[in-house]
Protein backbone atom coordinates (compact mmCIF):
# COMPACT_ATOMS: atom_id res chain seq x y z
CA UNK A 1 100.06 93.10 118.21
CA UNK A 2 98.93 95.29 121.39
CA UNK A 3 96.68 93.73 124.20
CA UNK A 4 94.26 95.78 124.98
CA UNK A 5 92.42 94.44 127.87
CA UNK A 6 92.46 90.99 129.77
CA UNK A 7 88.56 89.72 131.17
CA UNK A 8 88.39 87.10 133.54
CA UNK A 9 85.54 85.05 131.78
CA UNK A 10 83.13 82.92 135.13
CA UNK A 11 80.44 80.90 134.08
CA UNK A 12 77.41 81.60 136.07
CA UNK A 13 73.65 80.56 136.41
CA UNK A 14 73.08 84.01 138.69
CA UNK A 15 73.80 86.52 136.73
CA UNK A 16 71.46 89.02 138.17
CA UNK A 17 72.57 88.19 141.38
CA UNK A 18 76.51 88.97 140.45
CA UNK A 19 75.48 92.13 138.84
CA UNK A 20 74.11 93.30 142.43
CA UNK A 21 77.03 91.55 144.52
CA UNK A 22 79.72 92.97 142.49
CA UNK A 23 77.86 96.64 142.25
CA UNK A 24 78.66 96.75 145.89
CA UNK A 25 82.46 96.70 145.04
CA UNK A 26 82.38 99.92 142.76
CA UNK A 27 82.09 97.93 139.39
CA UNK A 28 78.61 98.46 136.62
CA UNK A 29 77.40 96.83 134.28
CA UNK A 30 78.59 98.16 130.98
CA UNK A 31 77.47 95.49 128.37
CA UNK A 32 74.54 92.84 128.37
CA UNK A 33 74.09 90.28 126.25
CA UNK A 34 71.50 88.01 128.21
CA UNK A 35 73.87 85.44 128.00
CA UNK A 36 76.71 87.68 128.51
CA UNK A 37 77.14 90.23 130.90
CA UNK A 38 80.60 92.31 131.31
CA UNK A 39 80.71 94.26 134.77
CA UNK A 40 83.48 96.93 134.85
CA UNK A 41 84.90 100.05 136.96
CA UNK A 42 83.89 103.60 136.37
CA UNK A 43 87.30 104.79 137.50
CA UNK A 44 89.57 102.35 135.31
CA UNK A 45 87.59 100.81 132.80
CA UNK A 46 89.60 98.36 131.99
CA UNK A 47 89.21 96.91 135.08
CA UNK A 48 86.30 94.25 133.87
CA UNK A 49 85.04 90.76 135.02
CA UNK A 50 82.57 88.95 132.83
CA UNK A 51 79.48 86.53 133.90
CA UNK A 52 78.44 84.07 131.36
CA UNK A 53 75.36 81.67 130.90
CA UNK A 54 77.39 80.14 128.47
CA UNK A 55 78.20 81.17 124.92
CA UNK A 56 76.03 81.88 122.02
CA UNK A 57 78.01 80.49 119.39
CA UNK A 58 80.53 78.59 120.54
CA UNK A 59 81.10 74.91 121.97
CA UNK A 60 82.43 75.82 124.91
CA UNK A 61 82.65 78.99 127.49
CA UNK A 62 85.52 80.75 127.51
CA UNK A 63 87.49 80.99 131.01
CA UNK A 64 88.72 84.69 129.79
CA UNK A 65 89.13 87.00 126.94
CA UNK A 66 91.98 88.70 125.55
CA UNK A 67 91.31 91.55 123.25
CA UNK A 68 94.03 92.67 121.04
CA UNK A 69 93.92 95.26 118.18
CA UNK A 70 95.01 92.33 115.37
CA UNK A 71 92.74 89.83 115.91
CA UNK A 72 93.68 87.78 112.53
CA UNK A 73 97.26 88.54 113.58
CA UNK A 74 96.94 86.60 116.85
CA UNK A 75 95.35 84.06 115.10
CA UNK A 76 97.59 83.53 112.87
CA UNK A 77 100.82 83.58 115.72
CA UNK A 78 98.31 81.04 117.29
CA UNK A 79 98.02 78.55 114.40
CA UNK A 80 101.66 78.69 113.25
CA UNK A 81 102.55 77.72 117.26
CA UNK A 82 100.57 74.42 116.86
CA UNK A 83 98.01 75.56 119.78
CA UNK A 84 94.73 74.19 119.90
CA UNK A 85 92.44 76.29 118.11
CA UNK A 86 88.90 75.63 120.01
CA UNK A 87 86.57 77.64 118.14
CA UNK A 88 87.69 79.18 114.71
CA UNK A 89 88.07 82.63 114.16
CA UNK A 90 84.87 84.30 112.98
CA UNK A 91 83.07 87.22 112.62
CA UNK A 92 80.21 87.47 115.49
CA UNK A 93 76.98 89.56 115.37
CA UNK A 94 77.84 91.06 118.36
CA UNK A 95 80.83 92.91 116.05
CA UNK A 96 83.54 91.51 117.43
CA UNK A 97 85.84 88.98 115.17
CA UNK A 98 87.24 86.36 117.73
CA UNK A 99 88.56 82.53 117.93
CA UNK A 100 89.11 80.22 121.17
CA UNK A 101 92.72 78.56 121.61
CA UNK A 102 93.50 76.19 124.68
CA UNK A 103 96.64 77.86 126.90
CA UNK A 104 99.03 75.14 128.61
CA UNK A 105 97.04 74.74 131.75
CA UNK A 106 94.28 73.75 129.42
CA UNK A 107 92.12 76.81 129.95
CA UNK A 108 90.27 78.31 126.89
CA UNK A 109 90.92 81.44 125.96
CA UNK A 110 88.61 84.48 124.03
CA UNK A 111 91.05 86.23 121.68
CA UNK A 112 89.00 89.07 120.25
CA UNK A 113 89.20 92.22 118.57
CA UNK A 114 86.12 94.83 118.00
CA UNK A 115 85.37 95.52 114.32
């Protein structure tokens, strides 16, 4: 299993307003959701920060995401480690396939991989 990229996750009622503060830094806004918004740098795109309302279809928001390219393979490490699985692993409109799991400190994390 590979990581791909690592997205601080910050759950935010001014949206709008990050997009603009954050633009100032160098960093645009390369995916929006309306409850999601992912904010990232033209030079080194894998430099990203998320701003969310709060998430569409699951209980809680996510403090970041982790996308890897074997999603049901990092679920499955996940499960057979005893973590707490927060949100299952599912297929989201959005076409990513992701589940939650809750690291040490107690922060949830996005594990997610684009179909």
């Amino acid at each position: 299993m590979t990581v791909r990229r690592v997205v601080p996750n910050v759950q935010s009622e001014a949206v709008e307003e990050s997009r603009e503060f954050y633009s100032l830094l160098g960093l645009e806004e390369v995916m929006n959701h309306g409850w999601i918004m992912t904010l990232a740098s033209s030079s080194s795109p894998a430099a990203q920060v998320s701003f969310m309302s709060g998430d569409k279809t699951a209980p809680v928001t996510p403090d970041m995401s982790v996308e890897v390219d074997d999603v049901d393979a990092a679920y499955a490490v996940m499960r057979e480690s005893g973590a707490e699985i927060v949100h299952p692993l599912q297929d989201e409109e959005w076409g990513v396939r992701r589940f939650f799991v809750r690291d040490p400190n107690g922060r949830v994390v996005n594990v997610l991989g684009h179909r």
